[in-house]
Protein backbone atom coordinates (compact mmCIF):
# COMPACT_ATOMS: atom_id res chain seq x y z
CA UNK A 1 -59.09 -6.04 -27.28
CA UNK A 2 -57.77 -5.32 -24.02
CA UNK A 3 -54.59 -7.79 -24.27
CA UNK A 4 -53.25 -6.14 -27.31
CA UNK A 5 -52.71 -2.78 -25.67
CA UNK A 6 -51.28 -4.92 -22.85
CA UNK A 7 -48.85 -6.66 -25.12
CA UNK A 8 -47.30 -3.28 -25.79
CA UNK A 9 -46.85 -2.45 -22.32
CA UNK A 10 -45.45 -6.35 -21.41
CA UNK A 11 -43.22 -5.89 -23.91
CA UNK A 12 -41.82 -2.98 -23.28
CA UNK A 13 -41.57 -3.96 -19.80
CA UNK A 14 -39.72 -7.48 -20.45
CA UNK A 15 -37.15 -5.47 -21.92
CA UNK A 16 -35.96 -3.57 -19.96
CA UNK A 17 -36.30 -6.25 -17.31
CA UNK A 18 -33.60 -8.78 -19.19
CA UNK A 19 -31.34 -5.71 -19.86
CA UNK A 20 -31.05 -5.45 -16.07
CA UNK A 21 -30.57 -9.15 -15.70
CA UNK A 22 -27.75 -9.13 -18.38
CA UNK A 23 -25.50 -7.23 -15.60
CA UNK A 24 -26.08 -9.04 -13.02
CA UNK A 25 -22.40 -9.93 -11.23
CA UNK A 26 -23.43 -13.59 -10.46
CA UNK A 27 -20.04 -13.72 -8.64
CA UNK A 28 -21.86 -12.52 -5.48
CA UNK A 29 -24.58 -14.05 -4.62
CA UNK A 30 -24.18 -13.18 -1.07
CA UNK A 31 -24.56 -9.62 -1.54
CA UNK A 32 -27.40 -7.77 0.11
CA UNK A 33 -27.45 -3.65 0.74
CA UNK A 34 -28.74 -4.31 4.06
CA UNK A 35 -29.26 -7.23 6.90
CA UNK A 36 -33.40 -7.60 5.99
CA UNK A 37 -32.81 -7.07 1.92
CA UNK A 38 -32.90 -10.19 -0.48
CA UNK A 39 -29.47 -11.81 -1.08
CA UNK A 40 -28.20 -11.32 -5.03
CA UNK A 41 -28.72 -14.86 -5.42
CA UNK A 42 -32.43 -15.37 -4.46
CA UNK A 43 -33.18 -11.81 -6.05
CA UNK A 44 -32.24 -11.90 -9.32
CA UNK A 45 -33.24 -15.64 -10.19
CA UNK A 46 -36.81 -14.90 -8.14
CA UNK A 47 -36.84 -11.88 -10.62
CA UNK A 48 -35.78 -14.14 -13.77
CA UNK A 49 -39.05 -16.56 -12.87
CA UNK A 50 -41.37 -14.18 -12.52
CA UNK A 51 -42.79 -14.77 -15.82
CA UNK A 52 -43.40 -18.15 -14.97
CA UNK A 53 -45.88 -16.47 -12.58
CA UNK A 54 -47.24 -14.36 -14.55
CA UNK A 55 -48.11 -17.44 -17.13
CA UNK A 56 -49.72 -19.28 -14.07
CA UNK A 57 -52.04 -15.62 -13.19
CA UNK A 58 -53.02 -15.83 -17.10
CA UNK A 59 -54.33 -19.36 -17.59
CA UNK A 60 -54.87 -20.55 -14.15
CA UNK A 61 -58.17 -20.22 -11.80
CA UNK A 62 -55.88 -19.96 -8.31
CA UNK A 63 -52.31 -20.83 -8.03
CA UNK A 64 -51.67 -22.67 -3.74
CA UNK A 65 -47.79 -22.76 -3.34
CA UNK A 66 -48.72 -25.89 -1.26
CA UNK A 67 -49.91 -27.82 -4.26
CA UNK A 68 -47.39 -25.94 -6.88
CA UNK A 69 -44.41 -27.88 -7.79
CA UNK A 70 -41.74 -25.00 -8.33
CA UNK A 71 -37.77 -25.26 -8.64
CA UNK A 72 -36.11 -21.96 -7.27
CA UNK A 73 -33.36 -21.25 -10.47
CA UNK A 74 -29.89 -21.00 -8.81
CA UNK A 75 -27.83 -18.10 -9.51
CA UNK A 76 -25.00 -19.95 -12.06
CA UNK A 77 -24.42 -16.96 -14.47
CA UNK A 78 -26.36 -13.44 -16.21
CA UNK A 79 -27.17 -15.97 -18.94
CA UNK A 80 -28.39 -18.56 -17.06
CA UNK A 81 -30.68 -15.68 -15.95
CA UNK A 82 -31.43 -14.31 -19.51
CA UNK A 83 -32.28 -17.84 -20.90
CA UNK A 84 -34.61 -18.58 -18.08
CA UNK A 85 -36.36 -15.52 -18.46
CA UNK A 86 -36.74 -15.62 -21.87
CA UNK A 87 -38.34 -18.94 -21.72
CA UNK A 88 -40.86 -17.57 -19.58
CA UNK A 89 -41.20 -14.37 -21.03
CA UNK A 90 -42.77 -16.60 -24.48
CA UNK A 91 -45.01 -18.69 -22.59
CA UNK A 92 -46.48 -15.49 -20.48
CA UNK A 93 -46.52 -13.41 -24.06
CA UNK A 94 -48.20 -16.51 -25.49
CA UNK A 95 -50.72 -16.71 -22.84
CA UNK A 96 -51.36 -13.18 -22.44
CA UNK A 97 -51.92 -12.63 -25.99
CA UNK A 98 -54.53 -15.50 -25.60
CA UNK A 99 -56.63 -13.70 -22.94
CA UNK A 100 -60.11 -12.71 -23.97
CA UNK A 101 -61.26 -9.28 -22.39
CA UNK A 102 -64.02 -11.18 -20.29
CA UNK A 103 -61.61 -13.21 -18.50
CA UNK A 104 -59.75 -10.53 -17.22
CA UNK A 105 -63.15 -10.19 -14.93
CA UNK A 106 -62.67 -13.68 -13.94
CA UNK A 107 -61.78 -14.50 -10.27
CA UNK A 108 -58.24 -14.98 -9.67
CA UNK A 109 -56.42 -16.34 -5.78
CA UNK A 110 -53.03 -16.75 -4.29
CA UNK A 111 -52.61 -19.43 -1.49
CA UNK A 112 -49.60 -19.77 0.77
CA UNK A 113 -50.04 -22.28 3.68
CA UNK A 114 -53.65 -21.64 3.80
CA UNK A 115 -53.24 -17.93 3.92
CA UNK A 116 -54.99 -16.12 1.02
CA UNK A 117 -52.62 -13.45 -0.24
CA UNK A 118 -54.40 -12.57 -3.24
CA UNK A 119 -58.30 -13.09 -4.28
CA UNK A 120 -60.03 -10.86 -6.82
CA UNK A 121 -59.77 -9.74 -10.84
CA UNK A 122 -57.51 -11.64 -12.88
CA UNK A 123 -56.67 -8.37 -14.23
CA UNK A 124 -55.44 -7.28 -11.12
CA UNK A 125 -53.62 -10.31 -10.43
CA UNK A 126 -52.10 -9.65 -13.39
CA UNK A 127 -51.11 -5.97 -12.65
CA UNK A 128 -50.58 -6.24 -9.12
CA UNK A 129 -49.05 -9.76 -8.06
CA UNK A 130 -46.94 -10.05 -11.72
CA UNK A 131 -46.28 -6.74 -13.34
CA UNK A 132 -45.69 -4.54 -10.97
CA UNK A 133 -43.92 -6.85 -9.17
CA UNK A 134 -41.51 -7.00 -12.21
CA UNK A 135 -41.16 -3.76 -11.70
CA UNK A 136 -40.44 -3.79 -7.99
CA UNK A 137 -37.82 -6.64 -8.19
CA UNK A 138 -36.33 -5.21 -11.23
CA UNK A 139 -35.91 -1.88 -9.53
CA UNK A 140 -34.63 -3.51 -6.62
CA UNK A 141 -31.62 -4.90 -8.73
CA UNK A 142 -31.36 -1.33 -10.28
CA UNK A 143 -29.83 -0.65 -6.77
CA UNK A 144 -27.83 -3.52 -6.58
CA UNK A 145 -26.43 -2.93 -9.69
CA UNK A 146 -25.08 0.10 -8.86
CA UNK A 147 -23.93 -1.13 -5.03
CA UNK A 148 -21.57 -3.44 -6.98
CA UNK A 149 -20.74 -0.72 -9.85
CA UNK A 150 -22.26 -2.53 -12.41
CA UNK A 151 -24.00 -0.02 -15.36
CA UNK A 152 -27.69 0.32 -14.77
CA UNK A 153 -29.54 -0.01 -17.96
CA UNK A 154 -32.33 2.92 -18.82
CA UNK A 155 -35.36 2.28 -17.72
CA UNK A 156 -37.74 4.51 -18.24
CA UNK A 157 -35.08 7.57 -19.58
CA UNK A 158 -31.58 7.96 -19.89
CA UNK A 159 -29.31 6.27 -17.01
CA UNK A 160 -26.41 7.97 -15.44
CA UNK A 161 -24.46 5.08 -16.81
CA UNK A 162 -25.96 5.74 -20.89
CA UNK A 163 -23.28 7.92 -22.78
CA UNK A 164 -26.10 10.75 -22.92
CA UNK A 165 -27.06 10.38 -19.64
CA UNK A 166 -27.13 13.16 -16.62
């Protein structure tokens, strides 16, 4: 089945994505590497709720932020972050390991004040509008990690910051 090779992957993925959020210096929230980036503060939570999303992609026909009720997570602490993402790290896991390999053929849409962002596979809801926008965010963070000289954690090899890295 499709989800169990995906499982491996999500995990692996998850990961690496709470050890990035375990340095995050929630002591400036206001930091941004440039005028149009995301402020700390909105990045990192948006980043620890993105398996929320990803939950909502695997068990949901559509998802309309009009009709959503969603709480932004305020940035309070690293482990405010870790716990949050953890929580919805299980429920996504849960729900992904729950996926049968016809539904990931099923139609899938993302509404934001009546603009479709998203229509088309699950699957590539899943792989385009959650995962790999894990990835994006968590790279994003990479960088502001290392703005505010804060180790970056290996992500897919050794990190300059590892004791056998470059």
């Amino acid at each position: 089945m499709l989800n169990e090779l995906l499982l491996v992957e999500f995990d692996d993925e998850m990961k690496k994505t709470r050890a990035t959020l375990e340095r995050v210096p929630a002591e400036k929230p206001e930091f941004a590497p440039h005028l149009r980036s995301m402020p700390l503060g909105k990045l990192a939570p948006h980043l620890a709720q993105l398996p929320e999303f990803g939950e909502m992609v695997l068990t949901t026909p559509e998802l309309d932020f009009a009709t959503a009720s969603f709480t932004p997570l305020p940035l309070e602490s690293a482990a405010q972050l870790v716990k949050a993402f953890d929580r919805g790290v299980a429920k996504a896991r849960k729900a992904l390991a729950g996926v049968k390999d016809e539904a990931w053929k099923e139609h899938w849409k993302l509404v934001m004040q009546g603009k479709t962002l998203y229509e088309g596979s699950r699957f590539l809801a899943y792989r385009q509008m959650f995962l790999n926008h894990v990835v994006h965010h968590r790279a994003q963070l990479g960088v502001y990690l290392r703005m505010n000289d804060k180790p970056v954690p290996a992500i897919y090899g050794p990190s300059a910051d590892d004791k056998m890295g470059f």
